[in-house]
Protein backbone atom coordinates (compact mmCIF):
# COMPACT_ATOMS: atom_id res chain seq x y z
CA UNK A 1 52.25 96.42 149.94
CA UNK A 2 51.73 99.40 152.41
CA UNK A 3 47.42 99.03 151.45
CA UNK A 4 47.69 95.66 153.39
CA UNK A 5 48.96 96.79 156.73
CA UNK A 6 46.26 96.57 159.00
CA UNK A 7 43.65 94.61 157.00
CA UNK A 8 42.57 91.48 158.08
CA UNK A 9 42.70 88.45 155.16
CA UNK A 10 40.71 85.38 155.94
CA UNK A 11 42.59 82.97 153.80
CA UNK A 12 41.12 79.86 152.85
CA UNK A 13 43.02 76.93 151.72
CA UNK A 14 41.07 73.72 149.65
CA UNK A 15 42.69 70.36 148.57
CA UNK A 16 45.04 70.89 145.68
CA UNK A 17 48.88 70.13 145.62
CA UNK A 18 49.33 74.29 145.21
CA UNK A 19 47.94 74.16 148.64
CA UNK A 20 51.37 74.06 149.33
CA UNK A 21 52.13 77.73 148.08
CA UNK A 22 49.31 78.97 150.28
CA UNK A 23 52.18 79.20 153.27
CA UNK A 24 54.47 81.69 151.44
CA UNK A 25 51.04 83.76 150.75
CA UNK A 26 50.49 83.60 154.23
CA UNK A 27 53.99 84.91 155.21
CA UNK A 28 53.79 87.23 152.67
CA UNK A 29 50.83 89.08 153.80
CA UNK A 30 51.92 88.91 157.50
CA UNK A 31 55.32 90.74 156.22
CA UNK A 32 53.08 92.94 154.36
CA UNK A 33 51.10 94.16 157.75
CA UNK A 34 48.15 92.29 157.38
CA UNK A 35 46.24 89.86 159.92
CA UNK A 36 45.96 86.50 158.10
CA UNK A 37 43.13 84.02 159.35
CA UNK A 38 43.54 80.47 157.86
CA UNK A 39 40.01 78.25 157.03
CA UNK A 40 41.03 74.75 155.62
CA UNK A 41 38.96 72.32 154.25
CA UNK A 42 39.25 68.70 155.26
CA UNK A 43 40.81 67.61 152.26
CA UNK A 44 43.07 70.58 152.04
CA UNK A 45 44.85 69.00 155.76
CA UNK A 46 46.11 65.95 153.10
CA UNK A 47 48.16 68.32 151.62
CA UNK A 48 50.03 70.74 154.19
CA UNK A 49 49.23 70.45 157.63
CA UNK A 50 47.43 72.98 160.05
CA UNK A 51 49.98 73.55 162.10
CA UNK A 52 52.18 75.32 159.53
CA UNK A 53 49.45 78.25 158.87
CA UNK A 54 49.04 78.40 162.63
CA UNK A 55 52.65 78.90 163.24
CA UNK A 56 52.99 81.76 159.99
CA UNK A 57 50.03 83.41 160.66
CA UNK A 58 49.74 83.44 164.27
CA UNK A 59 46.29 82.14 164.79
CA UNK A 60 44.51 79.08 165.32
CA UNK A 61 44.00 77.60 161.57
CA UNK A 62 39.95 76.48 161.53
CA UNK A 63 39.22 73.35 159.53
CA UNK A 64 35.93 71.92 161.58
CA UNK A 65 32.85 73.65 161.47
CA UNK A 66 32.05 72.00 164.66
CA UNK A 67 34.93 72.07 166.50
CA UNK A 68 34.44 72.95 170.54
CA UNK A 69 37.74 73.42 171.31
CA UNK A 70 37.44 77.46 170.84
CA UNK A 71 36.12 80.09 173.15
CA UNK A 72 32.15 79.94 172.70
CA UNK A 73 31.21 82.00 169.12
CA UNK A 74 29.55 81.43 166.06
CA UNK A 75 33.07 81.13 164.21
CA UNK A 76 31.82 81.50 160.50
CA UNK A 77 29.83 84.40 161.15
CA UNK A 78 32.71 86.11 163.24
CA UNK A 79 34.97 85.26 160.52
CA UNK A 80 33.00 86.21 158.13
CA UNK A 81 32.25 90.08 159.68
CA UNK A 82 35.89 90.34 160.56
CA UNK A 83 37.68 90.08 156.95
CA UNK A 84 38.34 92.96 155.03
CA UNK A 85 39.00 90.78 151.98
CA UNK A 86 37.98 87.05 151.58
CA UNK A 87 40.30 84.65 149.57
CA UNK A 88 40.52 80.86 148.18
CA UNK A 89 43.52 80.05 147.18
CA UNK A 90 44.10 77.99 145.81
CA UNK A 91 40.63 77.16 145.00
CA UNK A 92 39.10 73.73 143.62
CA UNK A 93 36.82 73.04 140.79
CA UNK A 94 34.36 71.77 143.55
CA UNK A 95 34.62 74.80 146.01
CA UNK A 96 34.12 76.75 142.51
CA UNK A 97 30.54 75.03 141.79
CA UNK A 98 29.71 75.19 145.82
CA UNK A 99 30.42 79.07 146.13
CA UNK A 100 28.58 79.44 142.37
CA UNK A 101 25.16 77.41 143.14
CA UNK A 102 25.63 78.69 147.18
CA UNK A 103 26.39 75.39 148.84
CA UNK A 104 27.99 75.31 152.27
CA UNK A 105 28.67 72.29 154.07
CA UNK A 106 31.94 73.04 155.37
CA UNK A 107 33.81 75.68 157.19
CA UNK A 108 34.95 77.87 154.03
CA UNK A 109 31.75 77.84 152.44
CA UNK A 110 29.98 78.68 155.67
CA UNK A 111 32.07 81.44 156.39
CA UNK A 112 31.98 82.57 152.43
CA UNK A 113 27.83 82.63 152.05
CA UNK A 114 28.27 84.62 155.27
CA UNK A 115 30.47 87.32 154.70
CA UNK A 116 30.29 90.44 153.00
CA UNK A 117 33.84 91.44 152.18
CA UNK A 118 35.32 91.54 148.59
CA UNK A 119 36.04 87.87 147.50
CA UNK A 120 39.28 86.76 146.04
CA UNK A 121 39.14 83.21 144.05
CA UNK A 122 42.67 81.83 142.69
CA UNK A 123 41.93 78.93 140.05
CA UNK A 124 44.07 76.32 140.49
CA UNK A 125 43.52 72.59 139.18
CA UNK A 126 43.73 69.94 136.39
CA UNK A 127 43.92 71.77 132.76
CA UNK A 128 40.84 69.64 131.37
CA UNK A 129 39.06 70.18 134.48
CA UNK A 130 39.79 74.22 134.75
CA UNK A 131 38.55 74.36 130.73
CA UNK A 132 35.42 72.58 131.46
CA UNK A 133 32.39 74.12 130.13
CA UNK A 134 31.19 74.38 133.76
CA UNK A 135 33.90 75.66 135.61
CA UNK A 136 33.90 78.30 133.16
CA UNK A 137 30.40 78.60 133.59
CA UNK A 138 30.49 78.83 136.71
CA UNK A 139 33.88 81.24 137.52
CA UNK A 140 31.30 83.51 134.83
CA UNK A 141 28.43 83.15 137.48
CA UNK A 142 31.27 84.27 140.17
CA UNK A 143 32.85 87.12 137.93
CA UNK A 144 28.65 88.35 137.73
CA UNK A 145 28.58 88.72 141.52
CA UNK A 146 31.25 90.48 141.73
CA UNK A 147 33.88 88.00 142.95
CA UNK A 148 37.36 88.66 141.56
CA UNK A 149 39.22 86.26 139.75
CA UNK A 150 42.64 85.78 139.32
CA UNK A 151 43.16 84.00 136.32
CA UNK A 152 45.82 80.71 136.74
CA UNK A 153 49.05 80.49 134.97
CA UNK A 154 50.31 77.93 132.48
CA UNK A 155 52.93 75.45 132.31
CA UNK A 156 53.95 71.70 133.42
CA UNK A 157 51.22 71.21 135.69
CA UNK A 158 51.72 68.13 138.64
CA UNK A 159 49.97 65.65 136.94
CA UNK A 160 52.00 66.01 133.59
CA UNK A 161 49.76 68.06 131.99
CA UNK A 162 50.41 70.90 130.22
CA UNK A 163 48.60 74.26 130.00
CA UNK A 164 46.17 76.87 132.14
CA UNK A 165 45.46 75.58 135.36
CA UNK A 166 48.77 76.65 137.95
CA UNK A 167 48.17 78.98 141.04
CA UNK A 168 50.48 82.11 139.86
CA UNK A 169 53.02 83.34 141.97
CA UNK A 170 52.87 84.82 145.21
CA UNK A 171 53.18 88.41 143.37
CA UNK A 172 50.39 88.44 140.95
CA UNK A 173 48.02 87.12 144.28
CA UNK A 174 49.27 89.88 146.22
CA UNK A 175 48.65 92.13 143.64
CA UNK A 176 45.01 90.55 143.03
CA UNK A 177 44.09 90.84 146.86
CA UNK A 178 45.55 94.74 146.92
CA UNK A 179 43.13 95.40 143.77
CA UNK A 180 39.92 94.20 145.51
CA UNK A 181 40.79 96.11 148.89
CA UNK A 182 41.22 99.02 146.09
CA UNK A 183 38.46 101.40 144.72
CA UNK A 184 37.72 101.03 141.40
CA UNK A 185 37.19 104.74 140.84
CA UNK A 186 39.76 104.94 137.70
CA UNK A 187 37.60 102.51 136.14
CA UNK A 188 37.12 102.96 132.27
CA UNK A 189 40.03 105.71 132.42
CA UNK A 190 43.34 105.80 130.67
CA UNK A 191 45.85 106.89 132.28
CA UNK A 192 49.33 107.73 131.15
CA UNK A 193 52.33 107.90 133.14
CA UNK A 194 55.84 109.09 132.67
CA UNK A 195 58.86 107.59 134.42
CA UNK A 196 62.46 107.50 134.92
CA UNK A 197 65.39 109.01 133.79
CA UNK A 198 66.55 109.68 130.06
CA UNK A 199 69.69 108.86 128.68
CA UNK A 200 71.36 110.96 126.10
CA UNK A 201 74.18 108.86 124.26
CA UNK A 202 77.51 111.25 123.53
CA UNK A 203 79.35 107.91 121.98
CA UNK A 204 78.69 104.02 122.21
CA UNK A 205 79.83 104.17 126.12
CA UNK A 206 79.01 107.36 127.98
CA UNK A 207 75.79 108.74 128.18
CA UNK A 208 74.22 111.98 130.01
CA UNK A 209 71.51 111.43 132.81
CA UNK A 210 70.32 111.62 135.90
CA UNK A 211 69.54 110.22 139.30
CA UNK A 212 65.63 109.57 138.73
CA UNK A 213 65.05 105.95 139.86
CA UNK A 214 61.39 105.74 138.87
CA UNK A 215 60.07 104.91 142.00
CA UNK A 216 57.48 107.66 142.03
CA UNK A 217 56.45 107.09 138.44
CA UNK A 218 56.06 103.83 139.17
CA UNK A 219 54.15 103.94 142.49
CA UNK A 220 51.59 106.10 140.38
CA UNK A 221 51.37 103.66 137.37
CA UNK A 222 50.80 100.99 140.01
CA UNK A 223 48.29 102.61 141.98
CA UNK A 224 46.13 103.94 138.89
CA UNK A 225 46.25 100.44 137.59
CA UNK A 226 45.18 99.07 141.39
CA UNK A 227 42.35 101.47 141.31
CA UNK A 228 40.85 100.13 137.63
CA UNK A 229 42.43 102.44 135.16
CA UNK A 230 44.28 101.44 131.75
CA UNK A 231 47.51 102.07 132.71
CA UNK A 232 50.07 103.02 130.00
CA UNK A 233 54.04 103.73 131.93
CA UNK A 234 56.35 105.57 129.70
CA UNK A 235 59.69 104.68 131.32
CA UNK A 236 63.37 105.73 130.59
CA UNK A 237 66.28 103.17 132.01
CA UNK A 238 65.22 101.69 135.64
CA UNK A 239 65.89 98.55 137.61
CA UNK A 240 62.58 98.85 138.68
CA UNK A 241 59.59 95.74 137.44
CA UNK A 242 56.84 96.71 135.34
CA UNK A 243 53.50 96.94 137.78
CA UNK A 244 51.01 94.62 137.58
CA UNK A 245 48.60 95.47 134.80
CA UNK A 246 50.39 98.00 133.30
CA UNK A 247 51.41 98.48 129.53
CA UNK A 248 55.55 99.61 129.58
CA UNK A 249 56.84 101.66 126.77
CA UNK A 250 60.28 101.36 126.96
CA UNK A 251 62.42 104.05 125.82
CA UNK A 252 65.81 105.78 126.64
CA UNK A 253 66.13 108.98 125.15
CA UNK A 254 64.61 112.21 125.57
CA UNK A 255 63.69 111.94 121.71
CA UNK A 256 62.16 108.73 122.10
CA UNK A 257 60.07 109.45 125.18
CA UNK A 258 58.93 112.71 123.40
CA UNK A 259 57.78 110.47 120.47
CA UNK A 260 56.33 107.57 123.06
CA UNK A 261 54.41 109.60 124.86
CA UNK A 262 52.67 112.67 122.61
CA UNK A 263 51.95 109.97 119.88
CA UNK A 264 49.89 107.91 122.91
CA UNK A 265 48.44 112.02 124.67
CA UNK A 266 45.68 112.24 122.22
CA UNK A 267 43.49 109.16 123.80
CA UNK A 268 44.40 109.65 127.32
CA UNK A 269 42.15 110.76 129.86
CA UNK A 270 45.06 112.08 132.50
CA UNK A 271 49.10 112.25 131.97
CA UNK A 272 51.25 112.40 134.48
CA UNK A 273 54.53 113.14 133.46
CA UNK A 274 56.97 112.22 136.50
CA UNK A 275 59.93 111.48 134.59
CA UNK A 276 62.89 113.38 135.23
CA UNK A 277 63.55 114.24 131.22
CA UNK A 278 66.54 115.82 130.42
CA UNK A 279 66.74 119.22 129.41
CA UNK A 280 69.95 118.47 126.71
CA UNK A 281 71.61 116.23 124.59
CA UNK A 282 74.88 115.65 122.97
CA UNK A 283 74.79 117.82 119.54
CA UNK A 284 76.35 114.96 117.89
CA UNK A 285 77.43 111.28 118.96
CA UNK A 286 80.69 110.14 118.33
CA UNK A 287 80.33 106.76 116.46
CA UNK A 288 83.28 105.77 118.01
CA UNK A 289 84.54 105.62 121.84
CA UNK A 290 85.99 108.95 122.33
CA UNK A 291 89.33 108.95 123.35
CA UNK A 292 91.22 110.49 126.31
CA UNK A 293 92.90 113.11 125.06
CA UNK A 294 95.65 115.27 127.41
CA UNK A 295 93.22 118.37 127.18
CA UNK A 296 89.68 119.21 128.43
CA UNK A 297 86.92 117.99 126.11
CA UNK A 298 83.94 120.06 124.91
CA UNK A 299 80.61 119.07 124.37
CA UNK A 300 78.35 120.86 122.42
CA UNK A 301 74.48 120.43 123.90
CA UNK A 302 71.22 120.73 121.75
CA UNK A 303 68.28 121.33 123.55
CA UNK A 304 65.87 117.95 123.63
CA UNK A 305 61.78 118.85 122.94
CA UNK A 306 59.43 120.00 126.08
CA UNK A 307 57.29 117.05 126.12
CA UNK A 308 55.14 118.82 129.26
CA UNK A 309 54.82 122.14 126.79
CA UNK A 310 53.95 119.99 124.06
CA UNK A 311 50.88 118.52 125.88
CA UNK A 312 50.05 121.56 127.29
CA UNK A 313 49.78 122.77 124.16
CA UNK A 314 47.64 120.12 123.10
CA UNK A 315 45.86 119.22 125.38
CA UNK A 316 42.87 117.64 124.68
CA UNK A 317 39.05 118.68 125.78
CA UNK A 318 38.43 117.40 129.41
CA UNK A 319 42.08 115.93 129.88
CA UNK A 320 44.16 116.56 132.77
CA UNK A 321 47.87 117.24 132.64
CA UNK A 322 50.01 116.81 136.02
CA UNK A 323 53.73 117.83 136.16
CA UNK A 324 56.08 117.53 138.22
CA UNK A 325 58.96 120.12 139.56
CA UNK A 326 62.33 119.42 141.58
CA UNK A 327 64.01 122.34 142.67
CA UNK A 328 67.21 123.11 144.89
CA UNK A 329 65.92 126.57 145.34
CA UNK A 330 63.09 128.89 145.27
CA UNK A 331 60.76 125.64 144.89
CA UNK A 332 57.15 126.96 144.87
CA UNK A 333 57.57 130.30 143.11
CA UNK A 334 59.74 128.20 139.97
CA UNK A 335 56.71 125.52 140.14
CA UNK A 336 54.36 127.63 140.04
CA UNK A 337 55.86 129.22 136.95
CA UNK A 338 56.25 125.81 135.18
CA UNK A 339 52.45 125.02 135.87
CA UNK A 340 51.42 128.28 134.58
CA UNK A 341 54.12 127.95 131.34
CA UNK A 342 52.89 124.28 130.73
CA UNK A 343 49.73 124.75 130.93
CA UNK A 344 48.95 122.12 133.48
CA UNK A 345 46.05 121.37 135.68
CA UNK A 346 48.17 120.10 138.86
CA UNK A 347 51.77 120.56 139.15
CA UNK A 348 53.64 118.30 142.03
CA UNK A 349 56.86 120.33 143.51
CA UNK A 350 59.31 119.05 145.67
CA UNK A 351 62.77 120.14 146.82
CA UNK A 352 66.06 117.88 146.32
CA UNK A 353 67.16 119.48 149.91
CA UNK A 354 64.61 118.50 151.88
CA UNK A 355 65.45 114.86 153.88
CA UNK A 356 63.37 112.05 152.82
CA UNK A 357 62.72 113.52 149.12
CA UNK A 358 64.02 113.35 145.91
CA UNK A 359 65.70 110.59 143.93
CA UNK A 360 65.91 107.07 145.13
CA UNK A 361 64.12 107.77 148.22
CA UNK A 362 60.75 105.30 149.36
CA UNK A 363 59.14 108.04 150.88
CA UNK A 364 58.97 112.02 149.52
CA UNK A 365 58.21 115.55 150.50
CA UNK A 366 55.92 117.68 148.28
CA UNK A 367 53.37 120.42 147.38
CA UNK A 368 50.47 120.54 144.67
CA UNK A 369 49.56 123.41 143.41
CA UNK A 370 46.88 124.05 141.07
CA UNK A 371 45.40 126.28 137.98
CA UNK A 372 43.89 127.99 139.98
CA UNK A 373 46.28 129.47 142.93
CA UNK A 374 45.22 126.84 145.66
CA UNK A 375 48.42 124.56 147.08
CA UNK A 376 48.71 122.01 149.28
CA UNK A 377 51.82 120.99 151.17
CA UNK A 378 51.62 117.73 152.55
CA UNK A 379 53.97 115.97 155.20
CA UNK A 380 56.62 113.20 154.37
CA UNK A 381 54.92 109.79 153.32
CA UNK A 382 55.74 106.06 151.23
CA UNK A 383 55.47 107.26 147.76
CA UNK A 384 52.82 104.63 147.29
CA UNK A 385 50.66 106.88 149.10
CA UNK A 386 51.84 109.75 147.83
CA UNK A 387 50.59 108.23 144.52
CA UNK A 388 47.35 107.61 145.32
CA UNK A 389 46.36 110.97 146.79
CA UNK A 390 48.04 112.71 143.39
CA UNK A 391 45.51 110.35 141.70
CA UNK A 392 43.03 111.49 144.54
CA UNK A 393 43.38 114.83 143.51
CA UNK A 394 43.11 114.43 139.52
CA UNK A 395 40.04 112.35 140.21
CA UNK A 396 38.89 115.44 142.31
CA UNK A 397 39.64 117.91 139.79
CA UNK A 398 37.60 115.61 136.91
CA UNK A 399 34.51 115.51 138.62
CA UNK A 400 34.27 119.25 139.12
CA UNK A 401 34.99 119.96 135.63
């Protein structure tokens, strides 16, 4: 949630019971960094009081349009020029049709027809009334403008009722205000990401692997998909949730992640393989536990398929191929060889003994280098970041083919 520090959300609350789940939204974008300004409507205040925005977010909570009791300013405009993102939530069939047919008779709407941020609408009401051939009509009419919609969830729904119609979980709005604060400059790409460790079984217990976590693989998957693309993650054994808007392949093997992914390479418009893949597997596995024997024990180790040579090899016209490198030694000189072996376009190096890199870290250390000699160290940052200026730099390099 790093995008949010900084950004100022005017949050606007209208009379549902999920009004209710409006304060851990609030708290949840303070502990993400961002300023959070409530607007309520009147009928919202029947549902959770003022007060409680005022004391998570730290400001007054505006409900009156008309209210005096505020140093002199035109509040809805101010508002209104001040958010860097816009959002209802939860948001009523009748704020809906007001913000649709531009109606504003209260504070929200005011301050809605006024600003010019991206705009952030969360569904959330009756099942029959949500279905109705003129909400849909007119969540179309907002979708047209450009308003982004996050689509309710289903279930048991406070009146009884079953089916579409429940504000989702804090997550999925987080995730829906990050992606309008987002450019959409992956937009109509697919994008292809590679994750986590492999496992190589040597009997129905043990396995060989590594310490990849997937956090960087991840952190790309999630930022492509933030920035519009069609996101397809590739991802060996993690503890780690599947991003919002991404397609997971799970595998766990080197085999299977070979198959997963050069099976998908053909209709992608950029790979990134960030897994850490290992190099060997177990000739054979035992179909039974191996025993503990008084002696040493001797594996024989096959070599498991390049899946980065592979799609260098294959490579497609106009696709880009990023790898990645960890080295405890001689790290750009051995990357630079693996970009130029692979066949890659961008290659991302970093070093395991460099503090703040490597596996299981939040933050990393790295260089690009490129096909055609330039590099680029860059200083220690959040991998989220990291992420999006690798996707920066693919973008970059697609453009000037």
């Amino acid at each position: 949630m790093g995008r949010l520090a900084g950004k100022t959300v005017v949050l606007c609350v209208t009379g549902g019971i999920a009004a209710y789940k409006a304060a851990d939204l609030t708290s949840k974008l303070r502990q993400a960094g961002a300023q959070v300004r409530v607007l309520m409507t009147q009928s919202a205040t029947q549902f959770i009081t003022p007060m409680t925005f005022e004391t998570l977010s730290g400001y007054r909570t505006v409900v009156d349009t008309f209210d005096r009791d505020f140093a002199w300013e035109v509040e809805h405009i101010s508002l209104a020029k001040a958010a860097d993102v816009f959002v209802i939530a939860p948001a009523t069939a009748n704020v809906i049709a007001k913000a649709a047919h531009g109606i504003a008779d209260d504070m929200v709407t005011t301050t809605l027809l006024a600003t010019k941020a991206p705009v952030v609408i969360a569904p959330a009401m009756n099942t029959g009334m949500y279905d109705a051939p003129v909400t849909q009509q007119n969540l179309q009419t907002l979708r047209a403008r450009g308003f982004h919609i996050i689509d309710p969830a289903a279930g048991r729904l406070a009146c009884g009722d079953s089916g579409r119609g429940k504000l989702p979980d804090t997550p999925t709005l987080l995730h829906g205000i990050e992606q309008a604060l987002a450019p959409a400059d992956l937009a109509g790409l697919r994008v292809l990401v590679t994750a986590g460790p492999t496992q190589e079984a040597m009997d129905p217990v043990r396995f060989l692997s590594n310490h990849s976590t997937g956090k960087m693989g991840y952190a790309i998957a999630a930022r492509a998909a933030l920035r519009g693309a069609e996101v397809t993650l590739v991802s060996g054994p993690t503890a780690l949730d599947t991003p919002h808007g991404v397609q997971r392949v799970a595998v766990t093997s080197a085999c299977e992640m070979y198959d997963a992914v050069v099976s998908r390479a053909p209709a992608q418009h950029m790979i990134v393989k960030a897994a850490a893949v290992g190099d060997y597997r177990p000739a054979q596995t035992a179909t039974e536990k191996l025993k503990k024997g008084d002696g040493e024990l001797t594996l024989t180790l096959a070599r498991n398929p390049d899946i980065l040579a592979t799609l260098g090899q294959r490579k497609q016209p106009g696709q880009l191929l990023c790898g990645f490198a960890m080295e405890t030694q001689d790290l750009l000189d051995n990357a630079a060889g693996k970009l130029r072996r692979k066949n890659c376009d961008m290659l991302v190096a970093n070093s395991l003994r460099d503090e703040g890199a490597g596996f299981g870290t939040d933050t990393n250390i790295v260089t690009l280098l490129f096909a055609d000699g330039r590099q680029e160290g860059l200083p220690i940052m959040p991998k989220d970041e990291l992420a999006d200026l690798i996707l920066d730099r693919l973008l970059a390099l697609r453009r000037q083919a």
